[in-house]
N, C-alpha and C. Protein backbone atom coordinates (compact mmCIF):
# COMPACT_ATOMS: atom_id res chain seq x y z
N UNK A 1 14.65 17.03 -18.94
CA UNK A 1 14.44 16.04 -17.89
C UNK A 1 14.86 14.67 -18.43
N UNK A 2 15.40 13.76 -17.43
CA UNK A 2 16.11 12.96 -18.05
C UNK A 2 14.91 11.98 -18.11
N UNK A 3 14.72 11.04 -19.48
CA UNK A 3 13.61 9.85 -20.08
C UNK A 3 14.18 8.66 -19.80
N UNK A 4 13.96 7.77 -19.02
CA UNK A 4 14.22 6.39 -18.24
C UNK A 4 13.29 5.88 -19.76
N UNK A 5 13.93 4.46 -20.28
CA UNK A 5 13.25 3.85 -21.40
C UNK A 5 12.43 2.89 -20.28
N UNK A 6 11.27 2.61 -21.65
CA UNK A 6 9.88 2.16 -20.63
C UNK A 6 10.17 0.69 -20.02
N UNK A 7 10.69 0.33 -20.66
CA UNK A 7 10.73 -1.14 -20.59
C UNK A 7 11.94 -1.46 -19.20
N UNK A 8 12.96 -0.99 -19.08
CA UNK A 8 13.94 -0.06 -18.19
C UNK A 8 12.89 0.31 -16.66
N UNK A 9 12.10 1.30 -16.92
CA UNK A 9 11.50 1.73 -16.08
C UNK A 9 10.54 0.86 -14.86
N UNK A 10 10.08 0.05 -15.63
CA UNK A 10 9.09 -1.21 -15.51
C UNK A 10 9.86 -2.26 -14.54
N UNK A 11 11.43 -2.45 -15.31
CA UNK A 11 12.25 -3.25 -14.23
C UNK A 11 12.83 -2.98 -13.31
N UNK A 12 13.13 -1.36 -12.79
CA UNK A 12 13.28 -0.87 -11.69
C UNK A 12 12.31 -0.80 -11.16
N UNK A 13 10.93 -0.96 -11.64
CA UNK A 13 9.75 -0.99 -10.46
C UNK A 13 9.90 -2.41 -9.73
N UNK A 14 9.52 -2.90 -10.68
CA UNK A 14 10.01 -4.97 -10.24
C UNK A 14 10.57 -4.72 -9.50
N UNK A 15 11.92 -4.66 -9.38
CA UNK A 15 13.17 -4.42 -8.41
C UNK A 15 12.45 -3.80 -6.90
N UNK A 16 12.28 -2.96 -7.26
CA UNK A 16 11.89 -1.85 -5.99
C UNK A 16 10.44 -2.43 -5.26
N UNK A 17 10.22 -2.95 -6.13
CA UNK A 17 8.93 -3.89 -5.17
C UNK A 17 8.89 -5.46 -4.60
N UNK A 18 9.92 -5.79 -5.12
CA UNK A 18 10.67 -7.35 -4.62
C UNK A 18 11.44 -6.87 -3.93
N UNK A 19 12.28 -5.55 -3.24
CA UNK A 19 13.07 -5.10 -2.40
C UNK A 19 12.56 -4.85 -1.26
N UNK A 20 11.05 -4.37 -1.27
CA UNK A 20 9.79 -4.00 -0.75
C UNK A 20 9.56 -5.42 -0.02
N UNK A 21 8.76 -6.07 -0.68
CA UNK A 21 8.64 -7.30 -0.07
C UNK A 21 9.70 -8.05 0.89
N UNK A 22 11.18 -8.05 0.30
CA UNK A 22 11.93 -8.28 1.14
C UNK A 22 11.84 -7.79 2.35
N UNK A 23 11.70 -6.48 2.28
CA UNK A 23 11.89 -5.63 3.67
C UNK A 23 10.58 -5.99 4.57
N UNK A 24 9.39 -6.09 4.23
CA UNK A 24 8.35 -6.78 4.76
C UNK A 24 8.32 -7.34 5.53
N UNK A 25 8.75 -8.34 4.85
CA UNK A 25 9.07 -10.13 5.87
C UNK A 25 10.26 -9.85 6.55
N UNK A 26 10.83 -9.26 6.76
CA UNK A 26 11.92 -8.33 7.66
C UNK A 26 11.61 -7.85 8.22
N UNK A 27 10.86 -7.34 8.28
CA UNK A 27 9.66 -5.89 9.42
C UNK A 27 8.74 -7.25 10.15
N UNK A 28 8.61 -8.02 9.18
CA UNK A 28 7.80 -9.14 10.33
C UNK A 28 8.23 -9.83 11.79
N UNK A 29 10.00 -9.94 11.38
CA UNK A 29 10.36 -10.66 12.50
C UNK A 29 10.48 -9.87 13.72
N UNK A 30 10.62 -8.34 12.98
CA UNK A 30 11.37 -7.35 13.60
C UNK A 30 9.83 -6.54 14.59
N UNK A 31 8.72 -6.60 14.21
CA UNK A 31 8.17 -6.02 14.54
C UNK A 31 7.76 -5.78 15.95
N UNK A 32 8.15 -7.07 17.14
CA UNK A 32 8.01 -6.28 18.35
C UNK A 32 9.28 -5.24 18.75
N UNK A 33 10.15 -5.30 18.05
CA UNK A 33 11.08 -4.29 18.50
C UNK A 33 10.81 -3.29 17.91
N UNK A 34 10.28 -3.19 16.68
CA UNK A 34 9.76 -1.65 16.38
C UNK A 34 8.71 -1.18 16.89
N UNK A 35 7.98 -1.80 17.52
CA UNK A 35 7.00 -1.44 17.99
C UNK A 35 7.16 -0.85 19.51
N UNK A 36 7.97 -1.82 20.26
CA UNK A 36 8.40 -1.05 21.47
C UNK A 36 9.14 0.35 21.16
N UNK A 37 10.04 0.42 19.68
CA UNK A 37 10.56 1.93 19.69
C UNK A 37 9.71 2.39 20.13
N UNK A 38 8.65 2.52 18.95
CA UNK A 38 7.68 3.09 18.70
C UNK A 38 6.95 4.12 19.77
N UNK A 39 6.53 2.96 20.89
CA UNK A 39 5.91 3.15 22.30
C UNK A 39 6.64 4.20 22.82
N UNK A 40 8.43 3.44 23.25
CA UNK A 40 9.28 4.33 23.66
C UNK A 40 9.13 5.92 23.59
N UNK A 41 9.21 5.98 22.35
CA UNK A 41 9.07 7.36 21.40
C UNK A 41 8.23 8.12 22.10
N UNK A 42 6.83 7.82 22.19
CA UNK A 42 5.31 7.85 22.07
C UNK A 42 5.87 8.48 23.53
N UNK A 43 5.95 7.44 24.47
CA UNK A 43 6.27 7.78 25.97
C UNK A 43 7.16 9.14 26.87
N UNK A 44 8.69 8.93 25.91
CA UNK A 44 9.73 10.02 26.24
C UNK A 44 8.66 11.44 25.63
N UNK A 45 7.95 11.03 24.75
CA UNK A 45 7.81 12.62 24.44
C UNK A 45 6.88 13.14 25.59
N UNK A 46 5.87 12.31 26.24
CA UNK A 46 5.15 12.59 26.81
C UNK A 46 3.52 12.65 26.52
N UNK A 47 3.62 11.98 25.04
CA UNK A 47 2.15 12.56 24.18
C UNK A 47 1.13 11.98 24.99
N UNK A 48 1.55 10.67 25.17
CA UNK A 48 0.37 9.76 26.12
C UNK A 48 1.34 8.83 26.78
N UNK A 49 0.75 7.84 27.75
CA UNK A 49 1.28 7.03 28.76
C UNK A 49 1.35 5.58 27.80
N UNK A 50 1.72 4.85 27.14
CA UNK A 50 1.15 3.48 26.33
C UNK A 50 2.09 2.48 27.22
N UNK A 51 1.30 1.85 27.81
CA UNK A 51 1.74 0.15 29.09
C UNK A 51 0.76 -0.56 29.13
N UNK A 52 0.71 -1.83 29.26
CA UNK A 52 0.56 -2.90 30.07
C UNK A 52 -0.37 -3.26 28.00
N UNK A 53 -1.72 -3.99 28.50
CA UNK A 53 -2.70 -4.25 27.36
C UNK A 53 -2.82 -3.21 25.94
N UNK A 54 -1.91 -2.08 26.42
CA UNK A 54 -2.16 -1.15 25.25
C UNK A 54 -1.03 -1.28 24.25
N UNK A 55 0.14 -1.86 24.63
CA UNK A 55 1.20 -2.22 23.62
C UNK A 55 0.79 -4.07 23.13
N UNK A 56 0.22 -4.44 23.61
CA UNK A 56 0.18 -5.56 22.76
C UNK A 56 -1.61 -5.06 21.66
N UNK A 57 -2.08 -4.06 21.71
CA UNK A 57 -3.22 -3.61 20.54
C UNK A 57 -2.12 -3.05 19.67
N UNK A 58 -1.03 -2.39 20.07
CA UNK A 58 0.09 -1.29 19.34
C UNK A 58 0.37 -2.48 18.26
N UNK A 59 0.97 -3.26 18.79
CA UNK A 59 1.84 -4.61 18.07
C UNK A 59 0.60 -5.37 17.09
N UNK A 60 -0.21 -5.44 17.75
CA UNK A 60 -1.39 -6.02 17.00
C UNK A 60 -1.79 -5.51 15.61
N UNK A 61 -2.08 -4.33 15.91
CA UNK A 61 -2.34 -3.11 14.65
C UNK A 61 -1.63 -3.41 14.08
N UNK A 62 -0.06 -2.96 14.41
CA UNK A 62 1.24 -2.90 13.55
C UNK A 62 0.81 -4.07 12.53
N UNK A 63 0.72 -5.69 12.91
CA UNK A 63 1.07 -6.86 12.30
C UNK A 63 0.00 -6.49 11.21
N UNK A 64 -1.10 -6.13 11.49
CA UNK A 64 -2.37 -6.00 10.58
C UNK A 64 -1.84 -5.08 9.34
N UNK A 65 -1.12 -3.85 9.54
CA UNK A 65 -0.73 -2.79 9.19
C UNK A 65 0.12 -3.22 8.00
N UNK A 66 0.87 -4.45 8.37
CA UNK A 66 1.89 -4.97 7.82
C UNK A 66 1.21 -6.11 6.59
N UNK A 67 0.67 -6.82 7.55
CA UNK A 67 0.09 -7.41 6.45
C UNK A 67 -0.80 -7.18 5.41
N UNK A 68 -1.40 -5.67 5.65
CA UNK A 68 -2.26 -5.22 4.94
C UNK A 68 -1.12 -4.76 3.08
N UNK A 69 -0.06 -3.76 3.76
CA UNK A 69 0.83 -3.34 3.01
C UNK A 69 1.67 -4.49 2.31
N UNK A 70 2.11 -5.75 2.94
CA UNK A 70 2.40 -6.90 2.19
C UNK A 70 1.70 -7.09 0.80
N UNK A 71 0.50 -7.44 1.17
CA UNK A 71 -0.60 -8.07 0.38
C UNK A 71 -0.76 -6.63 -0.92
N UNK A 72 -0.63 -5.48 -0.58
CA UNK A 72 -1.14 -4.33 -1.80
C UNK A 72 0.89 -4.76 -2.59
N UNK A 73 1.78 -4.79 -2.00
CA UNK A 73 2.85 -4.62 -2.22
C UNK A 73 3.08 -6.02 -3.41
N UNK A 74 2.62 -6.99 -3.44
CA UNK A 74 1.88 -8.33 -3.78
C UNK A 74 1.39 -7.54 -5.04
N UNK A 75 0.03 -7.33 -4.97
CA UNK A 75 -1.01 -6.63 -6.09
C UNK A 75 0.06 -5.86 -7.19
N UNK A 76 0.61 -4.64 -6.11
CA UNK A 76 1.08 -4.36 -7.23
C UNK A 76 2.21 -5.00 -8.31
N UNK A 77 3.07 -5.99 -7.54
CA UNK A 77 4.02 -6.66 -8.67
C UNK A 77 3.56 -7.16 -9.53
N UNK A 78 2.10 -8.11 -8.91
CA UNK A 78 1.60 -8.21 -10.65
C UNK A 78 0.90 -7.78 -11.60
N UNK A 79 0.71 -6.15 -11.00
CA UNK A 79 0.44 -5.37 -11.87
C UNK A 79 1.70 -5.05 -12.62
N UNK A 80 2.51 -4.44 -12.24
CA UNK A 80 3.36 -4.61 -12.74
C UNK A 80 4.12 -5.79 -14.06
N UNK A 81 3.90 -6.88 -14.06
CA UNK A 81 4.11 -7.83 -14.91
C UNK A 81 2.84 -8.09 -15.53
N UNK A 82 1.53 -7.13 -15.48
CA UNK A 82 0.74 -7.01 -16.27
C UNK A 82 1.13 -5.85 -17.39
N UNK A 83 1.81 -5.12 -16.87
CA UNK A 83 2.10 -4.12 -18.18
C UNK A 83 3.62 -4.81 -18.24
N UNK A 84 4.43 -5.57 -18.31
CA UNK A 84 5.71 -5.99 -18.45
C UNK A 84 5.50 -6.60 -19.63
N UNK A 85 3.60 -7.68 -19.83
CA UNK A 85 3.50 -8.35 -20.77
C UNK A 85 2.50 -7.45 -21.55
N UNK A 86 2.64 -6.49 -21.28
CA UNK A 86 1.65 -5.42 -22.44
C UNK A 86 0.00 -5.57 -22.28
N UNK A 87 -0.43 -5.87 -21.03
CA UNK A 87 -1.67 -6.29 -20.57
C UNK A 87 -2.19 -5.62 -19.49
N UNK A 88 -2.03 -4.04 -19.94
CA UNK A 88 -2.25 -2.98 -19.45
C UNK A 88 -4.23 -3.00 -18.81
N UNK A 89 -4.86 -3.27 -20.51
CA UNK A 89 -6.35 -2.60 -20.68
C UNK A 89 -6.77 -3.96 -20.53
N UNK A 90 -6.98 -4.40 -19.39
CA UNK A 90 -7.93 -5.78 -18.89
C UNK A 90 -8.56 -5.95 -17.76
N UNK A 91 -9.32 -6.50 -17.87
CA UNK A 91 -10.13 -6.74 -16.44
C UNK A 91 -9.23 -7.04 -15.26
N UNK A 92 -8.51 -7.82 -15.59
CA UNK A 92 -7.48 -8.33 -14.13
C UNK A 92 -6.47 -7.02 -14.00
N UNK A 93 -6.25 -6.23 -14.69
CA UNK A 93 -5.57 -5.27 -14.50
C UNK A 93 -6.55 -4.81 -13.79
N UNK A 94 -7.40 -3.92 -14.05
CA UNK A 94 -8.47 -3.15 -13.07
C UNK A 94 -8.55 -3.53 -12.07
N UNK A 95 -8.88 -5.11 -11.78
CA UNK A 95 -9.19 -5.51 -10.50
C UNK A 95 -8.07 -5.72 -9.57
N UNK A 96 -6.55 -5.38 -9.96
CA UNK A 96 -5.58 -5.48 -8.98
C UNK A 96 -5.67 -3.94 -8.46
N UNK A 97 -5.58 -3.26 -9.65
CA UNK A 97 -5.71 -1.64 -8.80
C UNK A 97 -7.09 -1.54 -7.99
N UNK A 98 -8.31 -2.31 -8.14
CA UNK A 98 -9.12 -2.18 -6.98
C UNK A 98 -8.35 -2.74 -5.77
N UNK A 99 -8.01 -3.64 -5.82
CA UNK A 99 -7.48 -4.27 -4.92
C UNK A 99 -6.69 -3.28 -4.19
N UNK A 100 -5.62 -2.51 -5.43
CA UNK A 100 -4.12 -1.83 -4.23
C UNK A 100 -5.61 -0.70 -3.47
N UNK A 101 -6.42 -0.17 -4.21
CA UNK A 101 -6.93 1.03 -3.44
C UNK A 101 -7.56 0.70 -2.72
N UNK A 102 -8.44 -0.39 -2.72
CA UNK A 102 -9.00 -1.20 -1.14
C UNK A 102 -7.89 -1.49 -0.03
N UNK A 103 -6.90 -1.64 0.03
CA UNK A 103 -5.93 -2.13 0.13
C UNK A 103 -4.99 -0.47 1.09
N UNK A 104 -5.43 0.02 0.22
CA UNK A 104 -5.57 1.63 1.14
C UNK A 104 -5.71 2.04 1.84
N UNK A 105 -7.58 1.98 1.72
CA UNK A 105 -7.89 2.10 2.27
C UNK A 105 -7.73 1.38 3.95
N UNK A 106 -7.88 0.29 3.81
CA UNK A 106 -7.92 -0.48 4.94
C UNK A 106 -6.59 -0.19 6.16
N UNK A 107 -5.23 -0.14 4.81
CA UNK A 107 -4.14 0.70 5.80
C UNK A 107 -4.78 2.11 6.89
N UNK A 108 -4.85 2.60 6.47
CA UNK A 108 -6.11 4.09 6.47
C UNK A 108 -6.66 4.06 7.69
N UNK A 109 -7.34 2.68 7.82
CA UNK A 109 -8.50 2.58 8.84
C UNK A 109 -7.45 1.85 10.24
N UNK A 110 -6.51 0.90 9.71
CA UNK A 110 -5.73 0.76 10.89
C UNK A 110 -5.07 1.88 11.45
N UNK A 111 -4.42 2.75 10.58
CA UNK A 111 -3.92 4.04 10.95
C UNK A 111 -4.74 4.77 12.20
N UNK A 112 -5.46 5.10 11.47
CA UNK A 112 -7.14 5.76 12.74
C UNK A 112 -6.64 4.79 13.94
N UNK A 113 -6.92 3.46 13.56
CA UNK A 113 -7.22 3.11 14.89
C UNK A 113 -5.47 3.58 15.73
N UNK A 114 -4.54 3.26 15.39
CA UNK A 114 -3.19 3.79 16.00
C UNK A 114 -3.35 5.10 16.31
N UNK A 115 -4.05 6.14 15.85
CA UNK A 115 -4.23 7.33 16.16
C UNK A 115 -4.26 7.81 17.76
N UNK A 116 -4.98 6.58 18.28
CA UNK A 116 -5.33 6.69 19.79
C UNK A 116 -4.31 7.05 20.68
N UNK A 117 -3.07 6.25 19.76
CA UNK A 117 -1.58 6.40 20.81
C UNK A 117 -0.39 7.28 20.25
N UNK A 118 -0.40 7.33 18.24
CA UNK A 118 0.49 7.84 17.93
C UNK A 118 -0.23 9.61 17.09
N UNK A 119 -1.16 10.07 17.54
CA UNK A 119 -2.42 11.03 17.18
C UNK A 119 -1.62 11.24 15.89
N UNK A 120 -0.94 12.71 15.97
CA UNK A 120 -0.80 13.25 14.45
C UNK A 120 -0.21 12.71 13.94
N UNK A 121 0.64 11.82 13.79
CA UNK A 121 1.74 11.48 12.93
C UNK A 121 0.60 10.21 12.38
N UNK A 122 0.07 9.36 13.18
CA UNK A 122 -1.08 8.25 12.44
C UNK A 122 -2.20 8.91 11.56
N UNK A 123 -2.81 9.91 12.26
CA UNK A 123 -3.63 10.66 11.36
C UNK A 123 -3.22 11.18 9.73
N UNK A 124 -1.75 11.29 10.13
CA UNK A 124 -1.14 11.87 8.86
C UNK A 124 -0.85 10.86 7.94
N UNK A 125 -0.37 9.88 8.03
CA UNK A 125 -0.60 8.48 7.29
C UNK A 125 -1.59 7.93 7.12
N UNK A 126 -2.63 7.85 8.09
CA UNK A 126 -4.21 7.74 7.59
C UNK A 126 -4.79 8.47 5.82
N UNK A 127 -4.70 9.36 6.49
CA UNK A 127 -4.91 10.63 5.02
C UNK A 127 -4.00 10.36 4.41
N UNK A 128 -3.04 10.23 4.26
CA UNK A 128 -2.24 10.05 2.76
C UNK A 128 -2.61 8.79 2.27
N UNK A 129 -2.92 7.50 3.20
CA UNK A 129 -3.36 6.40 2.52
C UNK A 129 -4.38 6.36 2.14
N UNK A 130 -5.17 7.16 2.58
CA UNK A 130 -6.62 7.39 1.98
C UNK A 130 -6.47 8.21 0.50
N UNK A 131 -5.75 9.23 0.71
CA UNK A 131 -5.98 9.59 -0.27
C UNK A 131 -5.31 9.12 -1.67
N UNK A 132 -4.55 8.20 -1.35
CA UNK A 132 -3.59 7.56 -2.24
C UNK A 132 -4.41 6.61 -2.82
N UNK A 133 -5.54 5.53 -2.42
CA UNK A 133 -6.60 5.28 -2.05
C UNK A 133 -7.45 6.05 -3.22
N UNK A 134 -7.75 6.96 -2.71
CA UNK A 134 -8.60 7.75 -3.62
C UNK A 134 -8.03 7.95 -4.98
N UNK A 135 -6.89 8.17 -5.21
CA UNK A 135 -6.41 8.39 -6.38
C UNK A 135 -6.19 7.62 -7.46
N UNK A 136 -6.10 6.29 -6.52
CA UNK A 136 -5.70 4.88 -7.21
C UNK A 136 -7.39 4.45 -7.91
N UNK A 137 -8.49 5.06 -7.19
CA UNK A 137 -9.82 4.87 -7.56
C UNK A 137 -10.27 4.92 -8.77
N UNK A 138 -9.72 6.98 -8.77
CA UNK A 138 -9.68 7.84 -10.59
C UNK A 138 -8.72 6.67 -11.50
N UNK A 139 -7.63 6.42 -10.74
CA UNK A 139 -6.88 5.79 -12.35
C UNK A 139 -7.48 4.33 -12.39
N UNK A 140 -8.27 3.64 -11.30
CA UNK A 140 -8.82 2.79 -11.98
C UNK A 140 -9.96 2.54 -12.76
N UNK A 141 -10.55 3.68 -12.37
CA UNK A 141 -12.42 4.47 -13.14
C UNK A 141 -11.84 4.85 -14.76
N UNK A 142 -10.57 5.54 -14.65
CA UNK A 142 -9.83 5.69 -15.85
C UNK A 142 -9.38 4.67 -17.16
N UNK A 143 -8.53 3.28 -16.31
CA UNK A 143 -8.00 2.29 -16.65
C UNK A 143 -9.61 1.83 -17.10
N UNK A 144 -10.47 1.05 -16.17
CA UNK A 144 -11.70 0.63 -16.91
C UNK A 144 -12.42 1.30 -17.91
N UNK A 145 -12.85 2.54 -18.04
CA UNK A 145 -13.16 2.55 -19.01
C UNK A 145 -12.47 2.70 -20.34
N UNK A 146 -11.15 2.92 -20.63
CA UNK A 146 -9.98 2.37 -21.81
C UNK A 146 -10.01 1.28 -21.67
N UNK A 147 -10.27 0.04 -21.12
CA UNK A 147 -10.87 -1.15 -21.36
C UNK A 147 -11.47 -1.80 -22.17
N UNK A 148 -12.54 -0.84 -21.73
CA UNK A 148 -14.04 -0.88 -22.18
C UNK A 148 -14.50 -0.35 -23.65
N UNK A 149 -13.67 0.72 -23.87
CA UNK A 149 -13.23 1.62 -25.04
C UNK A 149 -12.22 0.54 -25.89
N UNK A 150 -11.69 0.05 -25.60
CA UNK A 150 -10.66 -1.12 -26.20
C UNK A 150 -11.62 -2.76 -26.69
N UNK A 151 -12.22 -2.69 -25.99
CA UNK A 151 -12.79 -4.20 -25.99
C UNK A 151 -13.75 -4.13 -27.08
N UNK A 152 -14.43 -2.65 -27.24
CA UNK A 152 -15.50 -1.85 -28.56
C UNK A 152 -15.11 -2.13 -29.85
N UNK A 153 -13.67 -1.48 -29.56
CA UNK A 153 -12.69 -1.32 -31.02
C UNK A 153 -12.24 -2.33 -31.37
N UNK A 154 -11.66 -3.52 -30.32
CA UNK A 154 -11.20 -4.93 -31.08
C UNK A 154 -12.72 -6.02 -31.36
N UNK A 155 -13.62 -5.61 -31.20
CA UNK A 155 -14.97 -6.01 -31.67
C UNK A 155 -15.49 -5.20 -33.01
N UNK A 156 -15.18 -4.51 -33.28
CA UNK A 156 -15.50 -3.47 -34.56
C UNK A 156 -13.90 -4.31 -35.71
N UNK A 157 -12.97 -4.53 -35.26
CA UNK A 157 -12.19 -4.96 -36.33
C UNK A 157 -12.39 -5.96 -36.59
């Protein structure tokens, strides 16, 4: 399997998350037109009827949705330039990965609420952000206590 060097690896994340962000604030301007796809979509198939007060909650969500994913997309770059400067095992490290998995979650909960109009396909992004969410929890329960285990050992030297 091919080994990407770490340091290498770290700056294609950078990259890919300042590309991220770009696209963001791009999705911002753009977002009543994706959102009417969206509806469109929702409509031709037949799943439900979405008009009048119910596409401006659609658009509403969306912006929340957006800004929620901005802000974790945020967290993580400077997590990211927390291990860039080798400042992996620290408190502010921990507390950005609380952050991305709160940050999850909350995607998660807007999801649900879109559920009303876009059912399985929101439900299905719900749960993956949740559980992504959840996962980000273990590696931060993980990350803190190698911390904590770290902070022991440079007190013992």
């Amino acid at each position: 399997m091919l080994k990407i060097p770490s340091k290498f690896s770290i700056t294609i994340s950078i990259a890919v998350s300042v590309a991220f962000f770009a696209l963001c604030i791009g999705l911002g301007f753009y977002m009543p037109e994706f959102a009417d796809l969206m509806i469109q979509a929702v409509n031709d198939l037949g799943i439900t009827k979405v008009e009048g007060s119910d596409e401006n909650i659609i658009l509403g969500l969306a912006y929340v949705a957006l800004v929620f994913i901005t802000l974790i997309d945020i967290l993580l770059f400077m997590l990211l330039m927390k291990v860039k400067a080798g400042k992996v095992f620290t408190a502010e490290s921990v507390g950005l990965i609380r952050g991305i998995s709160w940050g999850c979650y909350l995607v998660a909960g807007v999801f649900c609420g879109l559920a009303t109009y876009f059912t399985f396909v929101a439900l299905l992004v719900a749960f993956v952000a949740a559980f992504l969410g959840l996962c980000l929890r273990v590696v931060k329960n993980v990350i803190e206590e190698a911390t904590e285990i770290k902070a022991e050992n440079d007190m013992t030297v």
